[in-house]
N, C-alpha and C. Protein backbone atom coordinates (compact mmCIF):
# COMPACT_ATOMS: atom_id res chain seq x y z
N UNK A 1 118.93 141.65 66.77
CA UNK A 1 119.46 140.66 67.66
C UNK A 1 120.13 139.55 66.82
N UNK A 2 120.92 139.06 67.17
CA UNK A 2 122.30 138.04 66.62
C UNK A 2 121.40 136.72 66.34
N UNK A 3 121.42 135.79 65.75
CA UNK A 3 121.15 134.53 65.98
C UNK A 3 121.59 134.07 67.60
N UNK A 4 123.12 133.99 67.76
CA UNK A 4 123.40 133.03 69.20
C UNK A 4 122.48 133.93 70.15
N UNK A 5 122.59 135.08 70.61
CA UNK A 5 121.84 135.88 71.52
C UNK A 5 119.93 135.25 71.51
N UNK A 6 119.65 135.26 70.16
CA UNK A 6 118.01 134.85 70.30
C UNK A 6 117.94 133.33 71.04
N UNK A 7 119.21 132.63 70.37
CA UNK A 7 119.20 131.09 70.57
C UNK A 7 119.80 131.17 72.26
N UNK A 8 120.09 131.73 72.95
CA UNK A 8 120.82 132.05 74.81
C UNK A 8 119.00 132.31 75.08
N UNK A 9 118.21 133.65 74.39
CA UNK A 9 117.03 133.83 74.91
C UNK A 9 116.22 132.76 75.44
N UNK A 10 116.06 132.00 74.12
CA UNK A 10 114.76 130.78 74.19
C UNK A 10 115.06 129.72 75.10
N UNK A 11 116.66 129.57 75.31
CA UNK A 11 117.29 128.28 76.25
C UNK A 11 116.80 129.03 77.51
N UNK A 12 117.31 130.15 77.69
CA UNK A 12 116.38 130.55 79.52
C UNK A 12 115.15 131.04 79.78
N UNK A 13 114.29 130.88 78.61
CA UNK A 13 113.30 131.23 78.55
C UNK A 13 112.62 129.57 78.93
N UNK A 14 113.19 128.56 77.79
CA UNK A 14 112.82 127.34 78.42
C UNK A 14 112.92 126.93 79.37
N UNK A 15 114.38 126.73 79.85
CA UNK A 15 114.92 127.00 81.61
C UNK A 15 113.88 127.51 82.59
N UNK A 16 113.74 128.76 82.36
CA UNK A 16 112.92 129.34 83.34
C UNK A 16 111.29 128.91 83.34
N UNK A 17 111.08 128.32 82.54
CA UNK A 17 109.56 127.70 82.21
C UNK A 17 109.57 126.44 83.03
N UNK A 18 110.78 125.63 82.89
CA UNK A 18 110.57 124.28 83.15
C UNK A 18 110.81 124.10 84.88
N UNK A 19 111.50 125.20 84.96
CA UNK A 19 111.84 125.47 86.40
C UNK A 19 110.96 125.93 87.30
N UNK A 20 109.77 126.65 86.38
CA UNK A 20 108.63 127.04 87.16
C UNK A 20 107.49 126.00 87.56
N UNK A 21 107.38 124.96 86.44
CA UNK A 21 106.77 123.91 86.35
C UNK A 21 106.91 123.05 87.49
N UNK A 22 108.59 122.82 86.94
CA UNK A 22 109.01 121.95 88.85
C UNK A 22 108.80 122.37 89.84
N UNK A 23 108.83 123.24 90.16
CA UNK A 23 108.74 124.18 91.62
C UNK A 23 107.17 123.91 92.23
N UNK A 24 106.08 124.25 90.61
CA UNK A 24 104.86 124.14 90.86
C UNK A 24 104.04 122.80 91.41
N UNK A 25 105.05 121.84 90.56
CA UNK A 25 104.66 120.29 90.77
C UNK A 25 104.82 119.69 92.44
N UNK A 26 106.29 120.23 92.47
CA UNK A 26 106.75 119.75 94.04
C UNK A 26 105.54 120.27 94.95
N UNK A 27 105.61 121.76 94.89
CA UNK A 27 104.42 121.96 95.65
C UNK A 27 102.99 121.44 95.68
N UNK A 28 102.55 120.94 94.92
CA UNK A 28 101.54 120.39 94.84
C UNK A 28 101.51 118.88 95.64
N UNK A 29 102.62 118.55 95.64
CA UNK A 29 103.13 117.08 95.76
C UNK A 29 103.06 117.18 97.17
N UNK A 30 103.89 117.98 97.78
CA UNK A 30 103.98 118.29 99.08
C UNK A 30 102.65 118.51 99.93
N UNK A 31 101.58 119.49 99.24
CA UNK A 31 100.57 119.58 99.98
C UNK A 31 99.96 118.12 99.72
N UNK A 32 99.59 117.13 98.94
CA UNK A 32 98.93 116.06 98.93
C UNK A 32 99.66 114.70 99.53
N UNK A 33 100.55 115.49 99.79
CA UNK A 33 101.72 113.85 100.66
C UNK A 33 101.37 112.91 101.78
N UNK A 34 100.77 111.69 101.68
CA UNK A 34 100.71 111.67 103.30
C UNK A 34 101.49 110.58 104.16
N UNK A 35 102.08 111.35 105.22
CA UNK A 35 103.21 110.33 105.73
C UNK A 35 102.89 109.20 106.50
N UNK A 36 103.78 108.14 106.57
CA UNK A 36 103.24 106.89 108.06
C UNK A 36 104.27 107.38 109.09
N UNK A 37 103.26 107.66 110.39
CA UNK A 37 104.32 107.17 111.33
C UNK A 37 103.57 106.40 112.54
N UNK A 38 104.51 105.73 112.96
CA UNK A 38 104.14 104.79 114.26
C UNK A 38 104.14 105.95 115.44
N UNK A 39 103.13 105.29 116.16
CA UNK A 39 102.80 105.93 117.38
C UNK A 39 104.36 106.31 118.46
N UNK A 40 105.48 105.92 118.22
CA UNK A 40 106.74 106.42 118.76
C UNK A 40 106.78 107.42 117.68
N UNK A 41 106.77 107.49 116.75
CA UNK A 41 107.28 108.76 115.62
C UNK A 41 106.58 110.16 116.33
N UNK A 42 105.20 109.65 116.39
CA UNK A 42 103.80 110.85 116.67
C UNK A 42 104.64 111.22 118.05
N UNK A 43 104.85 110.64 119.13
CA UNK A 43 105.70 111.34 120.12
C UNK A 43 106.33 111.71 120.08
N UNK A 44 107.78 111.55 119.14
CA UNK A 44 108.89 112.29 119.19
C UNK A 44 109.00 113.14 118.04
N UNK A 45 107.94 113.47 117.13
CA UNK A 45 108.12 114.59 116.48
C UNK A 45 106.65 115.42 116.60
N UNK A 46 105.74 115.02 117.17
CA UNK A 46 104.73 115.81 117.47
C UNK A 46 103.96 116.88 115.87
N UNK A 47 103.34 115.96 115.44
CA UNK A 47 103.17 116.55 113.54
C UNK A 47 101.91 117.76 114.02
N UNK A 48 101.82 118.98 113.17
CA UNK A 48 100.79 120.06 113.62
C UNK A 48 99.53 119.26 113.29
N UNK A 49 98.61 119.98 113.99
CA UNK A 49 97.30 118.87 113.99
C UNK A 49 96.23 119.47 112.63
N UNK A 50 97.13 120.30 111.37
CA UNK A 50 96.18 120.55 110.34
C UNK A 50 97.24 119.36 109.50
N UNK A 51 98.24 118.86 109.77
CA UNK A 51 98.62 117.89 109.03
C UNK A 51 97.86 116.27 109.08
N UNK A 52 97.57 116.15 108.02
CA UNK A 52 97.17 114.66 107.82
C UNK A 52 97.94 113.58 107.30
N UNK A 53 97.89 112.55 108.12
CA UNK A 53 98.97 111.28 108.36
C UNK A 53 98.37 109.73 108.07
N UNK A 54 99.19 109.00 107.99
CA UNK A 54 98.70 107.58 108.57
C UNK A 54 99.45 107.42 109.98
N UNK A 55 98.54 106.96 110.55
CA UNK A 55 99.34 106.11 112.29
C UNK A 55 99.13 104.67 111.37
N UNK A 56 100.24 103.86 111.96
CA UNK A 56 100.40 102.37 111.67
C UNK A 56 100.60 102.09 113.50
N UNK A 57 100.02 100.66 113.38
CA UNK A 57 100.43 99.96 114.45
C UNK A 57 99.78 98.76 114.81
N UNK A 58 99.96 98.02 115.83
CA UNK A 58 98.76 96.87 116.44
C UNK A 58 97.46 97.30 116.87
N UNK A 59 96.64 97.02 116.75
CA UNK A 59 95.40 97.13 117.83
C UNK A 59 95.50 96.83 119.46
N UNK A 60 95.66 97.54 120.09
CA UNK A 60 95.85 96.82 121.46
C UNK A 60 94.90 96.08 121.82
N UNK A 61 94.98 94.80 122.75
CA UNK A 61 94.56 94.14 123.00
C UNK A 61 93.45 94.62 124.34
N UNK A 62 92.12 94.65 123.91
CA UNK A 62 91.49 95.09 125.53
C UNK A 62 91.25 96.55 124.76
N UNK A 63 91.57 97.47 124.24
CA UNK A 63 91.40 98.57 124.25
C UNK A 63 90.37 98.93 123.44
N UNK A 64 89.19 98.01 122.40
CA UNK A 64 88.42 98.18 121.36
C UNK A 64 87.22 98.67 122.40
N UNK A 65 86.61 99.84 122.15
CA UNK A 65 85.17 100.45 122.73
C UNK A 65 84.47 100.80 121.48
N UNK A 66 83.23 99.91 121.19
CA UNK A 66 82.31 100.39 120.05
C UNK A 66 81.03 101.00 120.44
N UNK A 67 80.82 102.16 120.26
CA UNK A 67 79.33 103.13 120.91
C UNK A 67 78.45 103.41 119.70
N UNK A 68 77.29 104.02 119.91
CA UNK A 68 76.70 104.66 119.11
C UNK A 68 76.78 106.08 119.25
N UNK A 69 77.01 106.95 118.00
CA UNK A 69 77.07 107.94 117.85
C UNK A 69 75.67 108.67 118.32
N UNK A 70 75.28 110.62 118.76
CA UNK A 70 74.41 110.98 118.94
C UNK A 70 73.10 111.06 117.82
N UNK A 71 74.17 110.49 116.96
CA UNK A 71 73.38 110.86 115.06
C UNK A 71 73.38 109.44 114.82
N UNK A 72 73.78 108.29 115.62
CA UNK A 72 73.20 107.13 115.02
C UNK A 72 74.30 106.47 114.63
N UNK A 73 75.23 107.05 113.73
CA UNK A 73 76.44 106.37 113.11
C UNK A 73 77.14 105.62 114.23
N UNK A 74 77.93 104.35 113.82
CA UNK A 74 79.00 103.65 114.80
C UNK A 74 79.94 104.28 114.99
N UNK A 75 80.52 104.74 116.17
CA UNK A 75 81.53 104.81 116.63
C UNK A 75 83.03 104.45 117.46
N UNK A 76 84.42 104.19 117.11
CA UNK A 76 84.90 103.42 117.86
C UNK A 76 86.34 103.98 118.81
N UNK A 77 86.44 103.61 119.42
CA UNK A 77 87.52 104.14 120.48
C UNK A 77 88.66 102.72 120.30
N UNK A 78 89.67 103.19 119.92
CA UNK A 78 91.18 102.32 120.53
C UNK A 78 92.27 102.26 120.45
N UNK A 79 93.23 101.41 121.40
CA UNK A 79 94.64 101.94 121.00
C UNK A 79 95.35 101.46 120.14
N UNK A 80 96.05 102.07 119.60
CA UNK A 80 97.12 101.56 118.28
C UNK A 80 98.47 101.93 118.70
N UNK A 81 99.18 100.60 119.06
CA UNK A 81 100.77 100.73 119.69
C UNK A 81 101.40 100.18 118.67
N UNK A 82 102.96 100.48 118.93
CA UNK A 82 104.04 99.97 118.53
C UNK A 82 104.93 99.08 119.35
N UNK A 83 104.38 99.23 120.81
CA UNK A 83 105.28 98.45 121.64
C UNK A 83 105.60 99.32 122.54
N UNK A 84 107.09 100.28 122.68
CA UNK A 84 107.10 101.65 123.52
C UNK A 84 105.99 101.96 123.81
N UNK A 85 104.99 102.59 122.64
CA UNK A 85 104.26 103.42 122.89
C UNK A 85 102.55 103.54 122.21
N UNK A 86 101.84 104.14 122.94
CA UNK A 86 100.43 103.83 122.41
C UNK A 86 99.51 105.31 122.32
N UNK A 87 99.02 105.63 120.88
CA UNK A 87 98.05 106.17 120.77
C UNK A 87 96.50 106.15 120.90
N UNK A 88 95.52 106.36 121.33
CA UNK A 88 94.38 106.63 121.50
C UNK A 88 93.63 106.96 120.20
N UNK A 89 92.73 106.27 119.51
CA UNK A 89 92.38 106.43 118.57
C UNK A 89 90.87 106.40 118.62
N UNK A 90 90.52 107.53 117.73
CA UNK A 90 88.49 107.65 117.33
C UNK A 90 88.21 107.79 116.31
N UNK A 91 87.20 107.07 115.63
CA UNK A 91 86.84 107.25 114.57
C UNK A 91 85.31 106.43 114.74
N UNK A 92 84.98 107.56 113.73
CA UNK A 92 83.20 107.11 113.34
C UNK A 92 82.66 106.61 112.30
N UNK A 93 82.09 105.93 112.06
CA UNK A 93 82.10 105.03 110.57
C UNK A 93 82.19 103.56 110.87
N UNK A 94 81.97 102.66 110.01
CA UNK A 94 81.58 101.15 110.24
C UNK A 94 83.52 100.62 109.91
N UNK A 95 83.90 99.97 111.09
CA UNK A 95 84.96 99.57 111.24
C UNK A 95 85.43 98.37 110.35
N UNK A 96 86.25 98.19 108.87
CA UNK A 96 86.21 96.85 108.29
C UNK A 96 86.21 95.49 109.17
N UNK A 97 85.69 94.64 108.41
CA UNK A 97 85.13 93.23 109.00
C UNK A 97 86.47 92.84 109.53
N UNK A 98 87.26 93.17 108.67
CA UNK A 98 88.72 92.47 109.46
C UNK A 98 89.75 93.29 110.46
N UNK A 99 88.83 94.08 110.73
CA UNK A 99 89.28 94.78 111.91
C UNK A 99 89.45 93.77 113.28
N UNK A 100 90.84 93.64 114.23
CA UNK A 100 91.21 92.57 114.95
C UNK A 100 92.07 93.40 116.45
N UNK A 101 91.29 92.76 117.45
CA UNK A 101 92.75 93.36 118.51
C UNK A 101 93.71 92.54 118.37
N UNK A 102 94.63 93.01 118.24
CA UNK A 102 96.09 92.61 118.49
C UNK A 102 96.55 92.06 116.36
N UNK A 103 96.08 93.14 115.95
CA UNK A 103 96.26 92.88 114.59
C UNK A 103 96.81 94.20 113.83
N UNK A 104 97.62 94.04 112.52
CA UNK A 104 98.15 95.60 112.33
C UNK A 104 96.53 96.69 111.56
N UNK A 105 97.04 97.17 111.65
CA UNK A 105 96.13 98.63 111.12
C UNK A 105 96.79 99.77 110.82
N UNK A 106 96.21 100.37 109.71
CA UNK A 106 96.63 101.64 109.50
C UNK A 106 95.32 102.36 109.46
N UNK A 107 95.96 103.83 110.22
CA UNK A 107 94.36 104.81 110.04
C UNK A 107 94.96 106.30 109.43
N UNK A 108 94.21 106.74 108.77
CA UNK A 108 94.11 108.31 108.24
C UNK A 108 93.65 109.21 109.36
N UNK A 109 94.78 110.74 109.64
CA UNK A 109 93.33 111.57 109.82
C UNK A 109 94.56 112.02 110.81
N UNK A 110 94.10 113.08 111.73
CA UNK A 110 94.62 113.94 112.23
C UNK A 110 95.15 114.22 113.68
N UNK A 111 96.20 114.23 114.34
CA UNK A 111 96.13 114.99 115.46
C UNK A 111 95.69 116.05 116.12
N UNK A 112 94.73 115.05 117.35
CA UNK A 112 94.38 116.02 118.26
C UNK A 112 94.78 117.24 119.10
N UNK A 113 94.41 118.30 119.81
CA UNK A 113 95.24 118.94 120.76
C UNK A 113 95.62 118.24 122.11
N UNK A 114 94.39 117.66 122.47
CA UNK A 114 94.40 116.10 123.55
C UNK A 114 95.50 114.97 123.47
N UNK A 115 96.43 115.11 122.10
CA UNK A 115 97.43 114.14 121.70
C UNK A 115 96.22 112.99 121.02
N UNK A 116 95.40 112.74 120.90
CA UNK A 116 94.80 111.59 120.66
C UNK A 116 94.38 111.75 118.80
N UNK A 117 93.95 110.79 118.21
CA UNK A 117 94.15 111.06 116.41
C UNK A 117 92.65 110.58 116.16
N UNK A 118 92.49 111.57 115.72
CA UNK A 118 90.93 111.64 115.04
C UNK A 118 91.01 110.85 113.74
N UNK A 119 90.50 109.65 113.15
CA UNK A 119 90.54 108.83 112.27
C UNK A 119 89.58 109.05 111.19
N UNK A 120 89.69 109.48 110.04
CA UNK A 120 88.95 109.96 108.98
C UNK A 120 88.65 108.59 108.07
N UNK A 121 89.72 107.14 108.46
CA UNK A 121 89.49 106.20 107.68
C UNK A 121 90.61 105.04 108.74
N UNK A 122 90.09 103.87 108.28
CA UNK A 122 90.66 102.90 108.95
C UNK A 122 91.19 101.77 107.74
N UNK A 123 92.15 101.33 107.92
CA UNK A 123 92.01 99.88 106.91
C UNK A 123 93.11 99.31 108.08
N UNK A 124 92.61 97.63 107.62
CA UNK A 124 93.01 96.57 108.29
C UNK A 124 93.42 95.88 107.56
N UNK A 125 94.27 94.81 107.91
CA UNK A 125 94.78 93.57 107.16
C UNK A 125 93.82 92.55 106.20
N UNK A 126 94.56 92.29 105.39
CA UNK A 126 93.42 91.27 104.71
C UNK A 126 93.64 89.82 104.84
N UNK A 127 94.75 89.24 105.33
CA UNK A 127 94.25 87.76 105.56
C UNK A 127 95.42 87.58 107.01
N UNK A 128 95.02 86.26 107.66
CA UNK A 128 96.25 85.91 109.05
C UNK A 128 97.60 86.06 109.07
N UNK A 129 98.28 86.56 107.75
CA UNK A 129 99.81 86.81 107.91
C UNK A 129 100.17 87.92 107.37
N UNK A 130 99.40 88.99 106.51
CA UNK A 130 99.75 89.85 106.19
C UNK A 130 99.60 90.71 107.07
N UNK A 131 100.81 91.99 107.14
CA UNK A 131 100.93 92.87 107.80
C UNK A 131 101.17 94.04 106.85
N UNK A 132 100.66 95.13 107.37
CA UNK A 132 100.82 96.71 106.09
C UNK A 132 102.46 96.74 106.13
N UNK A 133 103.52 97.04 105.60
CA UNK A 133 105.23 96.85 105.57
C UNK A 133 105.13 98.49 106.33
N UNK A 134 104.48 99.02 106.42
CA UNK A 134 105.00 100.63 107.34
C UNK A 134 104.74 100.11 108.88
N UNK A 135 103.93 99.27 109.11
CA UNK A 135 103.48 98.31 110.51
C UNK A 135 104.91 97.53 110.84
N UNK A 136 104.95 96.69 109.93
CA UNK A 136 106.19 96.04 110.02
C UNK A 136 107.80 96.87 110.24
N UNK A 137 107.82 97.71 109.53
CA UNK A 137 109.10 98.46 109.75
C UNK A 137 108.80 99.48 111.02
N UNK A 138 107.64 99.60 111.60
CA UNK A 138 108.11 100.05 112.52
C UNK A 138 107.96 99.01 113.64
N UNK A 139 107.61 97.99 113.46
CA UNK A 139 108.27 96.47 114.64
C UNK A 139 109.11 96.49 114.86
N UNK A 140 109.40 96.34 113.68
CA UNK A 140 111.46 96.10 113.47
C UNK A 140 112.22 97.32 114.15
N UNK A 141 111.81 97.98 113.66
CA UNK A 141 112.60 99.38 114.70
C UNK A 141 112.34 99.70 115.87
N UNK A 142 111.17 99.29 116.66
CA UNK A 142 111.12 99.39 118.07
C UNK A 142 112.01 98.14 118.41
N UNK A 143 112.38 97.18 117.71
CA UNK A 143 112.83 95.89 118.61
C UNK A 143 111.85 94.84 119.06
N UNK A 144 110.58 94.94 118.63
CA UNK A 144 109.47 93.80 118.93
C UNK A 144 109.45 92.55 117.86
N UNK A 145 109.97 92.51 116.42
CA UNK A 145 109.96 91.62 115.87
C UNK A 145 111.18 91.60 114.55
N UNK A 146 111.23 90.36 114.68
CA UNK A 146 112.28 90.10 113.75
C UNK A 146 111.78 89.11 112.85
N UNK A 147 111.55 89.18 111.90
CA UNK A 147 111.02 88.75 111.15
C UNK A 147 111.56 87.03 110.45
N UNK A 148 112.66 87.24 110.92
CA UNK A 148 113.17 85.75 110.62
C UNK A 148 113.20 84.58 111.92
N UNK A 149 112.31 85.66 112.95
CA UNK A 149 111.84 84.49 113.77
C UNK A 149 110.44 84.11 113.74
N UNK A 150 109.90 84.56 112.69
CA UNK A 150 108.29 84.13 112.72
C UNK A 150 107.47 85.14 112.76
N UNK A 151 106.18 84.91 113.17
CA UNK A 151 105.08 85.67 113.28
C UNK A 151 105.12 87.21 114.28
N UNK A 152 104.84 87.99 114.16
CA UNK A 152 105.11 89.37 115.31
C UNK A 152 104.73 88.43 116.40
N UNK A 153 105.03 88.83 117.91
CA UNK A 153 104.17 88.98 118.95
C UNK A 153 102.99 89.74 119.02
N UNK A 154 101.62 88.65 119.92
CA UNK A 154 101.30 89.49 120.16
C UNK A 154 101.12 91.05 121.22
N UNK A 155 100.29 92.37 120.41
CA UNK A 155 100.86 93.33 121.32
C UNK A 155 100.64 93.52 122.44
N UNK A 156 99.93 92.59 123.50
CA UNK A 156 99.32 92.50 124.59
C UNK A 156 101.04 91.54 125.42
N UNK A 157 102.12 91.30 124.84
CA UNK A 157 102.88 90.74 125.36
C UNK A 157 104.38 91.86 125.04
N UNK A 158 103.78 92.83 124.68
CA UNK A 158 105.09 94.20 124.46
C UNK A 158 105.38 95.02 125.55
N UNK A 159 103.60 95.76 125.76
CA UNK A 159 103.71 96.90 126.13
C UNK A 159 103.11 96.64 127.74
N UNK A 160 103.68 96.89 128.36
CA UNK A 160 103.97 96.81 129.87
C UNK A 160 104.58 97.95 131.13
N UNK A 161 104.36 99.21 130.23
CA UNK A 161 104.63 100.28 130.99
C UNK A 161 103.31 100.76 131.51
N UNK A 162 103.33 101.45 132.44
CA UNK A 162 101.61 101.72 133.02
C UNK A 162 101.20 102.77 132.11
N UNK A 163 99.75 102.59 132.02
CA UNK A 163 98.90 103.94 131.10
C UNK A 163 99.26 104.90 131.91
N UNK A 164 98.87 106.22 130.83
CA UNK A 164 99.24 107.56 131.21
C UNK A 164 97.35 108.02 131.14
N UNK A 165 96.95 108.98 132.04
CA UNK A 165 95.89 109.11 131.18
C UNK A 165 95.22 109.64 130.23
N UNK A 166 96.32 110.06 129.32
CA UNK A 166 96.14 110.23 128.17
C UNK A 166 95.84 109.23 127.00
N UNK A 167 95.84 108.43 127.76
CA UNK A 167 95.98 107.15 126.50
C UNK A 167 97.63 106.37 126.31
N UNK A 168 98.68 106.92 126.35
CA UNK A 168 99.93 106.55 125.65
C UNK A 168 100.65 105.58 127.18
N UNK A 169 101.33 105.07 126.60
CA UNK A 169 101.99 104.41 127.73
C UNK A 169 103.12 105.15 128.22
N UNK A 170 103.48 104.36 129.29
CA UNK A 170 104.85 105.48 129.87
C UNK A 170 106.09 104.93 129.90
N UNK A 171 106.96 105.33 130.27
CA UNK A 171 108.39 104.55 129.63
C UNK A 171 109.17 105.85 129.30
């Protein structure tokens, strides 16, 4: 074999190595990805319910139900809107202290077949003006806040379409 011919080998031999690498990485990347969407997103693209997400949104106002589980653990029921529209949310586990109605939140965890999102984790805001920016951008894109007029509304002064009883509002 020629010198240039060995030296063409090792270049697509590297090529083809590094190309396998990438391919391998993306995929990996892909299965561990997890997306935000606001409770309008979850309606209009409907994510399969082995996919795991963040929902962002407000706490609705009125909608917090805290029970005890059959095993003892806390459990909580509520809705998380964007304004349009409102998801139904459950999760079991001790809810952070700064958990608030009418405050942003983001939760982990999965769609139901019921449409409603099973919450594997919750986090809340940490002080009176911060908001999570995936909360915020989806304000801004429903049309509920503009940010150069101040503080969000609150979400008990958005959403005004009648419940469905599924949980979501109608509109």
């Amino acid at each position: 074999m020629t010198r240039k011919k060995r030296r063409l080998m090792v270049l697509l031999l590297a090529g083809l190595g590094l190309g396998t690498a990438t391919a391998l990485t993306l995929t990996a990347f892909q299965d561990n990805l997890v997306f935000f969407l606001s409770p309008s997103d979850v309606i209009a693209q409907r994510p399969p319910a082995e996919r795991a997400f963040r929902l962002g949104g407000l706490v609705e106002a009125g909608s917090v139900e805290r029970v005890t589980a059959s095993d003892g653990r806390p459990s909580a029921t509520f809705r998380v809107t964007d304004g349009p529209n409102t998801i139904t949310v459950t999760y079991t586990g001790v809810l952070p202290d700064l958990f608030r109605e009418g405050q942003g939140v983001v939760t982990l965890g999965r769609l139901q077949p019921d449409g409603s999102f099973r919450a594997s984790e919750v986090l809340a805001r940490h002080d009176e003006t911060y908001m999570p920016p995936e909360v915020a951008d989806a304000l801004r894109r429903a049309g509920h806040w503009n940010p150069a007029q101040g503080a969000a509304p609150p979400a008990a002064s958005w959403n005004t379409a009648p419940r469905q009883p599924d949980g979501r509002s109608g509109g």
